[in-house]
Structures are given as structure tokens and as C-alpha cells.
C-alpha atoms as a PDB file:
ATOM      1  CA  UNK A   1      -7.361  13.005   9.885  1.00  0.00           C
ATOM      2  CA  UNK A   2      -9.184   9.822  10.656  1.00  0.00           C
ATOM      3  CA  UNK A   3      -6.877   6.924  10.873  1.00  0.00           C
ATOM      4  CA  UNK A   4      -9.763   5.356   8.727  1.00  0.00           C
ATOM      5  CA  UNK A   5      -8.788   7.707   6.332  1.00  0.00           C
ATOM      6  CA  UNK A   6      -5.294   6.957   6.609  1.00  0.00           C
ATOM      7  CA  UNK A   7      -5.526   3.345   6.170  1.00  0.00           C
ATOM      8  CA  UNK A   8      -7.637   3.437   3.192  1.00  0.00           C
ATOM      9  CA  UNK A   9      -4.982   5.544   1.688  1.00  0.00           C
ATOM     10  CA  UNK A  10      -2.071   3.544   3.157  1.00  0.00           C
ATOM     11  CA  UNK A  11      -3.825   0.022   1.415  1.00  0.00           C
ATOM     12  CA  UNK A  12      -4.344   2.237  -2.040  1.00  0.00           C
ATOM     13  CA  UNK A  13      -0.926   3.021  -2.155  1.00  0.00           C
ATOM     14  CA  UNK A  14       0.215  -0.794  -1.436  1.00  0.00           C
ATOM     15  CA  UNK A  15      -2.245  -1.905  -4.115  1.00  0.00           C
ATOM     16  CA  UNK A  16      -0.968   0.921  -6.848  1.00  0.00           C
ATOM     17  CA  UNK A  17       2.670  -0.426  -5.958  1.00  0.00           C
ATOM     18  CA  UNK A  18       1.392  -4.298  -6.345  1.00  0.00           C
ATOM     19  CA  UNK A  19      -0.649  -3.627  -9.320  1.00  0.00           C
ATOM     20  CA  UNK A  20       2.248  -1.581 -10.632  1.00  0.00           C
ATOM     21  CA  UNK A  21       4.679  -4.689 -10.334  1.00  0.00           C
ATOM     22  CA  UNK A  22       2.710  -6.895 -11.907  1.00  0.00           C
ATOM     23  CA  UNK A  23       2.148  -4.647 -15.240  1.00  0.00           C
ATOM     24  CA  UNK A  24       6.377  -4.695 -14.776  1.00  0.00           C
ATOM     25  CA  UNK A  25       6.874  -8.239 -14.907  1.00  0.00           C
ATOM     26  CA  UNK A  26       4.320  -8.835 -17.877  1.00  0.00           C
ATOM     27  CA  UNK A  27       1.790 -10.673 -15.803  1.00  0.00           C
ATOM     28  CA  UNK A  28      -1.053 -11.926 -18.315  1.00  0.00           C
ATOM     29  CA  UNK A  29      -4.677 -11.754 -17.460  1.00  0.00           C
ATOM     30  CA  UNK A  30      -6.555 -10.488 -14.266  1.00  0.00           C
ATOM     31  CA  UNK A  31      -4.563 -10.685 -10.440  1.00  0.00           C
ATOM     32  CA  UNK A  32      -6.199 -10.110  -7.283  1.00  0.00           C
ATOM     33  CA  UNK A  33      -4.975  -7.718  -4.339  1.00  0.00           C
ATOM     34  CA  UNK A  34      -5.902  -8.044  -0.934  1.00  0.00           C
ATOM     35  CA  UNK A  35      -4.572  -6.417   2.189  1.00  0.00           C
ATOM     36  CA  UNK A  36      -3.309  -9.342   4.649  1.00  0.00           C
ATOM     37  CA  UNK A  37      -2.141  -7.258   7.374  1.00  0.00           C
ATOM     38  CA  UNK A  38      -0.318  -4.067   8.421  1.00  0.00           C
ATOM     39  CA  UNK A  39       2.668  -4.634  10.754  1.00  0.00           C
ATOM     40  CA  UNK A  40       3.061  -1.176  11.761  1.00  0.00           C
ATOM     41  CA  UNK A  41       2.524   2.294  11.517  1.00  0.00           C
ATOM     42  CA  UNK A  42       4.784   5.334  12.606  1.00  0.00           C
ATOM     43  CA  UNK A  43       3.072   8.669  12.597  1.00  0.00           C
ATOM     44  CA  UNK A  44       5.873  11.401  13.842  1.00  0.00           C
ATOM     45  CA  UNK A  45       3.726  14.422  14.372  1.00  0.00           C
ATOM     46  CA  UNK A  46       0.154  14.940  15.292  1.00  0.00           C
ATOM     47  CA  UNK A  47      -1.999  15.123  11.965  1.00  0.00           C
ATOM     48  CA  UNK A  48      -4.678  18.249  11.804  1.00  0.00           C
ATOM     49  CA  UNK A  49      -7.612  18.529   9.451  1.00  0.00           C
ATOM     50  CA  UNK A  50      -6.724  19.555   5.985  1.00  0.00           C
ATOM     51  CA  UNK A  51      -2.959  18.527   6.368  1.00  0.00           C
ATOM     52  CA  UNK A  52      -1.100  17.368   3.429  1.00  0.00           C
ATOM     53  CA  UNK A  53       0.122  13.573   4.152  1.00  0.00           C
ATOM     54  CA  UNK A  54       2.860  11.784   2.166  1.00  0.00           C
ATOM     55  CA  UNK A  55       2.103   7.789   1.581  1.00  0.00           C
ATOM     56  CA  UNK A  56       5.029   5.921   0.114  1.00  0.00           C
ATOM     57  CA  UNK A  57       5.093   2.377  -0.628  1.00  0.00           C
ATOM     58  CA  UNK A  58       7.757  -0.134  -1.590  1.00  0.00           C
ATOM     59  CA  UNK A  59       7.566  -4.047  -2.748  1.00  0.00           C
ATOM     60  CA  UNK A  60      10.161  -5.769  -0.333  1.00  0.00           C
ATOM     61  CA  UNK A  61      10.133  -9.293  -1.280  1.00  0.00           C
ATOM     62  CA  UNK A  62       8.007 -11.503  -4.110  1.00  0.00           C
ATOM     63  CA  UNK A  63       6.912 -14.762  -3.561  1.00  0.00           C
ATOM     64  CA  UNK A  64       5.029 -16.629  -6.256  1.00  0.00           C
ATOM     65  CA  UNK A  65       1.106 -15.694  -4.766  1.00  0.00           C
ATOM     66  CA  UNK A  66       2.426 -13.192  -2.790  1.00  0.00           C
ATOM     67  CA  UNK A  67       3.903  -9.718  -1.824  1.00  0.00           C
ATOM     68  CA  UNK A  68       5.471  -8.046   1.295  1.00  0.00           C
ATOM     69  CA  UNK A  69       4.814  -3.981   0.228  1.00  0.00           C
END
């Protein structure tokens, strides 16, 4: 797998978990979600071509414009 690949995925599942939040809490009208950063990644085994990947994502703290996921 590229870690390309991985990111994209990793910043999908972030946004789903975000967007997800916000449909929660009744936000009204449109909200923007933007990757800031990435603090770090642990990959425990080497990742081969076709391999089946699991991506979880949880909100850890709220601020009023923003979200640590």
C-alpha cells in the first residue's frame, strides 16, 4: 500500500468522524473540514498489496472552531 493511499484514507475517516459529530450536535448550515496535521502514525506489520486495512477514528476533544480526531 502507498502511504499516499493510507493517508487519504486516514483524513476520510477523520472527516466522516467530524462530519458525523456535527450532524450529532444539530449544527445548522454548511461546516468546513480541513486536515491540520497528523501527529503520528503506528503501522505494526508490513502492509502488502491487496491487504485489508482497518482505519478507526475517534473525536478527543471539541473546541468551538475546532477538533482533535
Amino acid at each position: 500500500m502507498r502511504i499516499g493511499r493510507l493517508l487519504e484514507a486516514m483524513d476520510s475517516a477523520a472527516g466522516i468522524s467530524v462530519y458525523r459529530y456535527g450532524q450529532n450536535i444539530n449544527l445548522h448550515g454548511e461546516f468546513i473540514v480541513a486536515t491540520a496535521c497528523i501527529d503520528s502514525i503506528n503501522i505494526f506489520s508490513e502492509l502488502h498489496l491487496g491487504q485489508d486495512v482497518l482505519i478507526n477514528s475517534f473525536i478527543n476533544s471539541v473546541g468551538r472552531t475546532s477538533a482533535e480526531v
